[in-house]
Protein backbone atom coordinates (compact mmCIF):
# COMPACT_ATOMS: atom_id res chain seq x y z
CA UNK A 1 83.46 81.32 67.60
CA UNK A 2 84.25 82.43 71.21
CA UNK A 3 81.56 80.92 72.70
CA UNK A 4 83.17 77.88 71.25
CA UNK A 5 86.63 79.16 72.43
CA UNK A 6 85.22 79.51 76.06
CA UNK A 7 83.13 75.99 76.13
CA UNK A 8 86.71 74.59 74.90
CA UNK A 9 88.97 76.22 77.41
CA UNK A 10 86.36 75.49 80.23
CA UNK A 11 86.30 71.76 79.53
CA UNK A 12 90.65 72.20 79.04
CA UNK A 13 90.30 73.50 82.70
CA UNK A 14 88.50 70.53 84.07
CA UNK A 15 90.78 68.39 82.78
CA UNK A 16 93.69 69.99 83.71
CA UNK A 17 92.56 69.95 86.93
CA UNK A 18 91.82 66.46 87.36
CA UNK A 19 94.83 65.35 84.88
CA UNK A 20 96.97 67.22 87.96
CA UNK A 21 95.36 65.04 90.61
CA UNK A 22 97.04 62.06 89.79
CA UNK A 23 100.18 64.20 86.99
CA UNK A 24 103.35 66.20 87.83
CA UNK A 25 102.68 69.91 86.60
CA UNK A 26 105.36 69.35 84.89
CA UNK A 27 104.77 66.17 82.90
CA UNK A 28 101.22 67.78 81.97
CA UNK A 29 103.21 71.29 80.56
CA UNK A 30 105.69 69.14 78.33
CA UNK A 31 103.29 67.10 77.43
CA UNK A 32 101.07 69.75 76.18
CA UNK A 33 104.10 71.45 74.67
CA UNK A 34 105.20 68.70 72.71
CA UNK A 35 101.51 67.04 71.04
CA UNK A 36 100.97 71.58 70.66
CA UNK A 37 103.74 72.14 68.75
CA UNK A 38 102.69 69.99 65.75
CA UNK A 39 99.35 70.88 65.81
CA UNK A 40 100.27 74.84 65.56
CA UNK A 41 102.44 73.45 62.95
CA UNK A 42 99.98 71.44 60.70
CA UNK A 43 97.85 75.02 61.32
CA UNK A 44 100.59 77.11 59.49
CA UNK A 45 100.63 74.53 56.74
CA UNK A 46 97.46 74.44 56.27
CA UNK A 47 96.98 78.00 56.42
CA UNK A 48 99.53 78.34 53.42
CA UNK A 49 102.73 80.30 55.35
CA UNK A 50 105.65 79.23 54.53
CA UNK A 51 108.63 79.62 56.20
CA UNK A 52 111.78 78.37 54.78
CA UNK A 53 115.29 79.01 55.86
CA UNK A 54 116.02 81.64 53.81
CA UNK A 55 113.60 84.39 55.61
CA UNK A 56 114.51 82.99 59.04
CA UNK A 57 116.38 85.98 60.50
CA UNK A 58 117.46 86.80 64.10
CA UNK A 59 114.48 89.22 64.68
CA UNK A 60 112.10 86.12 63.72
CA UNK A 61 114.11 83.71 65.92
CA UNK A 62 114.11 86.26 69.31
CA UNK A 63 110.35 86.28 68.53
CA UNK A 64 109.70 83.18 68.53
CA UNK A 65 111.74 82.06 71.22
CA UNK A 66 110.87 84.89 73.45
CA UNK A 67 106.83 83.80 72.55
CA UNK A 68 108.04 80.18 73.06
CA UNK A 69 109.55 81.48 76.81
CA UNK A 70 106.41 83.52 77.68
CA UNK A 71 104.42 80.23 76.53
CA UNK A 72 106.38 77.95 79.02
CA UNK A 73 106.39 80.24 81.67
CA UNK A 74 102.80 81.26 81.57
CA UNK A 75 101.98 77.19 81.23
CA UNK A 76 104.41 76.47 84.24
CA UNK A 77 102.97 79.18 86.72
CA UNK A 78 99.30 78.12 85.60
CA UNK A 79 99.49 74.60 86.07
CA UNK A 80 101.16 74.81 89.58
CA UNK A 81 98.13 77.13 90.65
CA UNK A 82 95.58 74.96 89.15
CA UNK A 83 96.94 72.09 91.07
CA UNK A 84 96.59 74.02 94.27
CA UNK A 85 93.52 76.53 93.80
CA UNK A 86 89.65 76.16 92.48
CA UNK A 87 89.81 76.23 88.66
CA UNK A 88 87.22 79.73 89.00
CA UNK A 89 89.73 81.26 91.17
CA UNK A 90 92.73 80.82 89.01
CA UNK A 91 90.70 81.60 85.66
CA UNK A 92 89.89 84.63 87.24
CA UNK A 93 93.09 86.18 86.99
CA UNK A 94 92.87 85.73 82.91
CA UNK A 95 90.66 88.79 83.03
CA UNK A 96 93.97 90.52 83.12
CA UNK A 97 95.16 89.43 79.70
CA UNK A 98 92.83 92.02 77.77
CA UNK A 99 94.07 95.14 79.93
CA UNK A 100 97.69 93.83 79.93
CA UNK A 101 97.44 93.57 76.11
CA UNK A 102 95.74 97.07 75.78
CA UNK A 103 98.49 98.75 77.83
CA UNK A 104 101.18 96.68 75.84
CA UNK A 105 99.88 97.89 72.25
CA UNK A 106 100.25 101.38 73.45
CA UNK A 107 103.95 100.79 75.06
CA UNK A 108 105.71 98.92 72.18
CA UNK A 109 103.45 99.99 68.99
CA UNK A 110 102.46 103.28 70.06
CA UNK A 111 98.62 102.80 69.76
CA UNK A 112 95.91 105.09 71.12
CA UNK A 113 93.74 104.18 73.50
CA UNK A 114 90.25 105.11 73.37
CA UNK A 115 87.86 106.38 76.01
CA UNK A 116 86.12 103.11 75.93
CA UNK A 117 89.17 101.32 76.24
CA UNK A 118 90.31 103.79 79.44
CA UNK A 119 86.79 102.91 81.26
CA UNK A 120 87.08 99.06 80.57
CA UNK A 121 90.82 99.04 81.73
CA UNK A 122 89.60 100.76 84.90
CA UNK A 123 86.73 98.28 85.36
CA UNK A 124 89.07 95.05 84.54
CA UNK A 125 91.13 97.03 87.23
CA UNK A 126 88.64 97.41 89.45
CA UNK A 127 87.44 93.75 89.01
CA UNK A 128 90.80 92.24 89.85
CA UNK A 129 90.88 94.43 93.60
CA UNK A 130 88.15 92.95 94.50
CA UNK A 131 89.39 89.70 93.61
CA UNK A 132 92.35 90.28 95.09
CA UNK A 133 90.93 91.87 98.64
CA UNK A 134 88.11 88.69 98.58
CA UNK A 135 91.18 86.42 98.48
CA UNK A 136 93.29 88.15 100.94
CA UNK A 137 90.04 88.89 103.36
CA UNK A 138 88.92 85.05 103.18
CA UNK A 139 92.73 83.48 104.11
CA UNK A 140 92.89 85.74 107.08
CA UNK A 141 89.49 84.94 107.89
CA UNK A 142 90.38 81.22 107.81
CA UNK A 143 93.75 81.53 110.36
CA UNK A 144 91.78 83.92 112.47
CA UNK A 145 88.71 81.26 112.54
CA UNK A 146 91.05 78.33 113.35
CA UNK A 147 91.21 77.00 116.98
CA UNK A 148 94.07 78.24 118.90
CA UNK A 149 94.67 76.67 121.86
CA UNK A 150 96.13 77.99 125.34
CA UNK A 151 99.51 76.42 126.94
């Protein structure tokens, strides 16, 4: 199942990143927002939830719509980068989402985190410096390698 997940979101990427050579970000984030939403919908149906008006209460609507605004603005900063960066440089940074998650679960629900947990936070950690240092060493490497010429 998550090889499947990861052949899907690779082949997602590709397209996005074509899609944006000739698409607005923003057309392609609507877009996706709009055909999404009934698909996640047809998904709870078929799953057997049901949500009627009844048990909708302000706790469920601030979580939705503050999942809905996380949603947007994760979609709105992603597409922009993909249109300007190498699909494996901006996938990169999704190696963040596990650690981010692991140090959320202990903030807001209180949840221990285990030894092997601590040494693959560090490593994820670890992983994105380098990332981070290769991108910052190769930019200044291009402007120092470009021509400069004398007055």
């Amino acid at each position: 199942m998550v090889l499947a997940a990861t052949i899907l979101w690779s082949f997602e990427y590709i397209l996005a990143k074509l899609a944006l050579s000739e698409i607005h970000p923003d057309i392609l984030i609507w877009s996706r927002m709009v055909f999404g939403l009934p698909a996640i919908l047809l998904a709870v149906y078929f799953r057997g939830t049901q949500i009627s008006v009844s048990t909708v209460s302000p706790a469920f609507i601030l979580s939705v719509g503050l999942s809905g605004g996380l949603l947007s603005l994760y979609m709105y900063t992603w597409y922009r980068a993909l249109r300007w960066a190498p699909v494996t440089s901006v996938s990169a940074v999704l190696v963040a989402a596990p650690a981010i998650t692991l140090l959320l679960n202990r903030i807001f629900l209180s949840r221990d985190i285990s030894q092997y947990q601590i040494i693959s936070l560090i490593v994820t950690l670890v992983g994105i410096g380098f990332l981070t240092l290769n991108y910052f060493v190769r930019s200044n490497k291009i402007q120092n390698d470009s021509p400069v010429t004398q007055p």
